[in-house]
C-alpha atoms as a PDB file:
ATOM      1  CA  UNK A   1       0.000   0.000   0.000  1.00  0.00           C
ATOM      2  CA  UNK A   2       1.398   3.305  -1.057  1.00  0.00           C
ATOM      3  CA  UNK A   3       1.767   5.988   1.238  1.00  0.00           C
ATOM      4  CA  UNK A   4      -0.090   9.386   0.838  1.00  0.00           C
ATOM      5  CA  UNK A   5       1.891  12.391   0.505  1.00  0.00           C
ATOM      6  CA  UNK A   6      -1.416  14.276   1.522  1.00  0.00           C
ATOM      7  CA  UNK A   7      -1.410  12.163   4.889  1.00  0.00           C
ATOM      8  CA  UNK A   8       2.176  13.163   5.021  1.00  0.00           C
ATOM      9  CA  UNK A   9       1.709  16.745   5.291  1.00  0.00           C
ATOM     10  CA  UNK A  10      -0.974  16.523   7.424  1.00  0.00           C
ATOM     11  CA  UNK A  11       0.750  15.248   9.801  1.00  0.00           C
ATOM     12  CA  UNK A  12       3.610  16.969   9.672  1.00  0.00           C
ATOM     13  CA  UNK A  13       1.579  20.607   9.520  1.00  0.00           C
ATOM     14  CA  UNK A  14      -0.551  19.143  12.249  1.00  0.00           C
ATOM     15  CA  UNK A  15       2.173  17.572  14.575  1.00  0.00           C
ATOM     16  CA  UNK A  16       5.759  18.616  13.131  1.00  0.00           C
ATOM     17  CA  UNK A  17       6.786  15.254  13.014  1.00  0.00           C
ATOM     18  CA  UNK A  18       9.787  14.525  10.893  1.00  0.00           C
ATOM     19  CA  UNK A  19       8.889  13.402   7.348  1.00  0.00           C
ATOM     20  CA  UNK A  20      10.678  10.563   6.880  1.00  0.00           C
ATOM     21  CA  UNK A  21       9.607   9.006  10.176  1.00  0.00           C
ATOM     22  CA  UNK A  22       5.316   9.933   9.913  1.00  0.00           C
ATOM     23  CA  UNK A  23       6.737   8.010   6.101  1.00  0.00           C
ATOM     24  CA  UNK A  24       7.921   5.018   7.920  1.00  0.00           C
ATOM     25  CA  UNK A  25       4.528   4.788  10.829  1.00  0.00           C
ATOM     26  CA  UNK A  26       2.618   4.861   7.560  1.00  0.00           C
ATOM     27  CA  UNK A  27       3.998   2.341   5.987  1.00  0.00           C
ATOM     28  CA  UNK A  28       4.233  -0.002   9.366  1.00  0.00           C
ATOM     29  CA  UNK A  29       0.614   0.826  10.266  1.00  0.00           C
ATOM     30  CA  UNK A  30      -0.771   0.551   6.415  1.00  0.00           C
ATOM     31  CA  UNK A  31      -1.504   4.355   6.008  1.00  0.00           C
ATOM     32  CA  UNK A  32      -3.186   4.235   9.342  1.00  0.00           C
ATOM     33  CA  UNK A  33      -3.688   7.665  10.798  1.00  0.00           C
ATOM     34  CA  UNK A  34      -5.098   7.244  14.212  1.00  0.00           C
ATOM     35  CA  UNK A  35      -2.776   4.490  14.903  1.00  0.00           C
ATOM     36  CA  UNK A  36       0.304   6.389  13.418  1.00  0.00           C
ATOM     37  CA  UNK A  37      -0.233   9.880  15.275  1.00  0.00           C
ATOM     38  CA  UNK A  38      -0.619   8.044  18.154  1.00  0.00           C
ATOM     39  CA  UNK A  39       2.778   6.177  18.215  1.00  0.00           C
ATOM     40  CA  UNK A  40       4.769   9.229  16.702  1.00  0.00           C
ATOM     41  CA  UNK A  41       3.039  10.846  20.129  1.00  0.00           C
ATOM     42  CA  UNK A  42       4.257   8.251  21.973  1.00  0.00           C
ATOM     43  CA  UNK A  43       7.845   8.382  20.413  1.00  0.00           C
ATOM     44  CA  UNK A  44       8.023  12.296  21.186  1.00  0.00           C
ATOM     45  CA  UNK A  45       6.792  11.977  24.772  1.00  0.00           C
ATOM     46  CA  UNK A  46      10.128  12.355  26.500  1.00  0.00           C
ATOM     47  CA  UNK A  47      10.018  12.868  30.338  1.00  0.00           C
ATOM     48  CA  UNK A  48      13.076  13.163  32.239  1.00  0.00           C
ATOM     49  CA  UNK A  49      16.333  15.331  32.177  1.00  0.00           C
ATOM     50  CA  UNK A  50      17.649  14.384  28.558  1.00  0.00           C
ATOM     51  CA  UNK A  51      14.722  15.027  26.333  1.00  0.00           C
ATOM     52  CA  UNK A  52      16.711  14.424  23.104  1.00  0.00           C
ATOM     53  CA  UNK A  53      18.198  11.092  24.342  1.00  0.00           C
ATOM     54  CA  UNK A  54      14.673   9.759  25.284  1.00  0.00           C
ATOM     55  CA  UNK A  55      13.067  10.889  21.894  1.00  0.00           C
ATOM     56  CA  UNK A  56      16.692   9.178  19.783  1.00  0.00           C
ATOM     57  CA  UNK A  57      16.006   5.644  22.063  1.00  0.00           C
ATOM     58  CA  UNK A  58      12.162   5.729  21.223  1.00  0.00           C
ATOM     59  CA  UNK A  59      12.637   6.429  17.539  1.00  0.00           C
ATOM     60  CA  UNK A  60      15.748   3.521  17.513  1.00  0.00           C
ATOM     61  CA  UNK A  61      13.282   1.308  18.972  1.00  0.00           C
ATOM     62  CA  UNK A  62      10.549   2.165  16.488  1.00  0.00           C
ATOM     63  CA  UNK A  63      12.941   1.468  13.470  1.00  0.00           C
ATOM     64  CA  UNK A  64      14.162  -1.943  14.505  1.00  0.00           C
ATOM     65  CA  UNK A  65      10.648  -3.022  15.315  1.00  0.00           C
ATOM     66  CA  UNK A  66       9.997  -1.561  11.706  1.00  0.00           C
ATOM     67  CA  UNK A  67      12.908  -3.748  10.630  1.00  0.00           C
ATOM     68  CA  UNK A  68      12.263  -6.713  12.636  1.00  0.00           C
ATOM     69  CA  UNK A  69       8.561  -7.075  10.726  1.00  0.00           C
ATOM     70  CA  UNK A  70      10.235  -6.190   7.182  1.00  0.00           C
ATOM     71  CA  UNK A  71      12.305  -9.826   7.806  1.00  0.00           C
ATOM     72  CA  UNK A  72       9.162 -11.873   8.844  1.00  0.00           C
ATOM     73  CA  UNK A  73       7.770 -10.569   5.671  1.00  0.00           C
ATOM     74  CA  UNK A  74      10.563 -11.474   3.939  1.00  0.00           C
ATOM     75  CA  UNK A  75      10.980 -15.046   5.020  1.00  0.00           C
ATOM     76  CA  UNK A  76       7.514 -15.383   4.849  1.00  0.00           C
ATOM     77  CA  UNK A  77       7.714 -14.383   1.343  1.00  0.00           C
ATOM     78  CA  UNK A  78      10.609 -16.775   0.717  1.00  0.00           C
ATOM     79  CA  UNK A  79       8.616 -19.538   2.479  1.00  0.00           C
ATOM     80  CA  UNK A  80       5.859 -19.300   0.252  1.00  0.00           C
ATOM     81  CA  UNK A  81       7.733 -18.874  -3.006  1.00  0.00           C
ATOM     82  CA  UNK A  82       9.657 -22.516  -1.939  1.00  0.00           C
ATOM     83  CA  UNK A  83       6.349 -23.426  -1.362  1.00  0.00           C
ATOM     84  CA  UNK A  84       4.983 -22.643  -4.530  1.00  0.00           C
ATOM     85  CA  UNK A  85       7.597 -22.367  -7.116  1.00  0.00           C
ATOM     86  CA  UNK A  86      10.469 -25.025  -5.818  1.00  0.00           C
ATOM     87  CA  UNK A  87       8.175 -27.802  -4.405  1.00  0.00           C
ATOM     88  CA  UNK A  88       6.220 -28.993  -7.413  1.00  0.00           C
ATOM     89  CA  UNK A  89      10.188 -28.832  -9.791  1.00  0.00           C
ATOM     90  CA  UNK A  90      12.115 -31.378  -6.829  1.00  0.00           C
ATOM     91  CA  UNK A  91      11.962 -34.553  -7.994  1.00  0.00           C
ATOM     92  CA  UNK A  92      12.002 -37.632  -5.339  1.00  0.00           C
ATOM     93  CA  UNK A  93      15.416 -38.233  -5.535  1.00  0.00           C
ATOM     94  CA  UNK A  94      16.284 -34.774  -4.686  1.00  0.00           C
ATOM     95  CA  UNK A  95      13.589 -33.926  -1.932  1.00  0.00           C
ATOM     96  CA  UNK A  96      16.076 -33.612   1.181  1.00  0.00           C
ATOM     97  CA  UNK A  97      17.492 -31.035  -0.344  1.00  0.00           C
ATOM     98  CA  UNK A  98      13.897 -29.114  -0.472  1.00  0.00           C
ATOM     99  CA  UNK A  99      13.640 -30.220   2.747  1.00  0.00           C
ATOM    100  CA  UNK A 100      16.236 -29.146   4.587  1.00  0.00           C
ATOM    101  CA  UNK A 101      16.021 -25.400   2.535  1.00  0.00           C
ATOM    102  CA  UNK A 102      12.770 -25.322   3.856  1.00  0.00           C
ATOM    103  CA  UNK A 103      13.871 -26.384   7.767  1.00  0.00           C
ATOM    104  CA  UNK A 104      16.416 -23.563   7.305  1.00  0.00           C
ATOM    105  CA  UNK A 105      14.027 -20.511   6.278  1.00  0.00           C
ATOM    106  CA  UNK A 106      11.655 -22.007   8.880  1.00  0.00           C
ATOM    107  CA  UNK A 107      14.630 -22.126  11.587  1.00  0.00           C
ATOM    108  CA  UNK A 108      15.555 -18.318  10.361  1.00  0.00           C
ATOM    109  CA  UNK A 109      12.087 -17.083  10.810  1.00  0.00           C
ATOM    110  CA  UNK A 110      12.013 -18.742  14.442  1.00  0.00           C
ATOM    111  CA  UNK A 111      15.248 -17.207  15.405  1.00  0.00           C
ATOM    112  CA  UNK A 112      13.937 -13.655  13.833  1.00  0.00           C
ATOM    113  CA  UNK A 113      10.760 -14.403  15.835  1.00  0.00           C
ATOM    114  CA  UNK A 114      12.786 -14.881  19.374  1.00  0.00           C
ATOM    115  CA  UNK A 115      14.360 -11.900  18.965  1.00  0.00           C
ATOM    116  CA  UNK A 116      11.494  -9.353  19.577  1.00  0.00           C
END
């Protein structure tokens, strides 16, 4: 789904959030406003002594949770393309091989899956 550059600069007149990162909420909340606004809020909420550092540690944890759902789409992805495109080509004789590409990307998207 392709982000709005409308919804873009509404947010970004409404709430002065950097571009790039109201870009990225978009994108991990599939052009969802309500639920966008409301973790860019969250992000910029910084209570304590070191504003700055609280905001840089909220927006570092947005971006690898951003980047840890980007890989379980992509071995999901890859999962389903073995499934589709590589399973009905292996012949008998050569089916461990499937088999144990499969156990990898399914051991890979375990491992990916721990590490929330």
């Amino acid at each position: 789904m392709k982000t709005s550059i409308e919804q873009i600069k509404k947010i970004r007149n409404q709430y002065g959030f950097p571009i790039w990162l109201i870009n990225e909420a978009l994108k991990y909340y599939n052009n969802d406003e309500d639920k966008t606004i409301k973790k860019l809020i969250e992000i910029y909420s910084a209570i304590g002594d070191h504003p700055d550092i609280v905001i840089k540690r909220n927006i570092e944890k947005f971006i690898k949770e951003v980047k840890h759902r980007k890989a379980e789409d992509k071995i999901d992805e890859i999962r389903r393309y073995l499934d589709n495109n590589l399973h009905p080509l292996v012949s008998p004789d050569n089916w461990s091989v499937y088999s144990d590409l499969t156990d990898l990307v399914d051991e890979l998207g375990e491992l990916i899956k721990k590490d929330e």
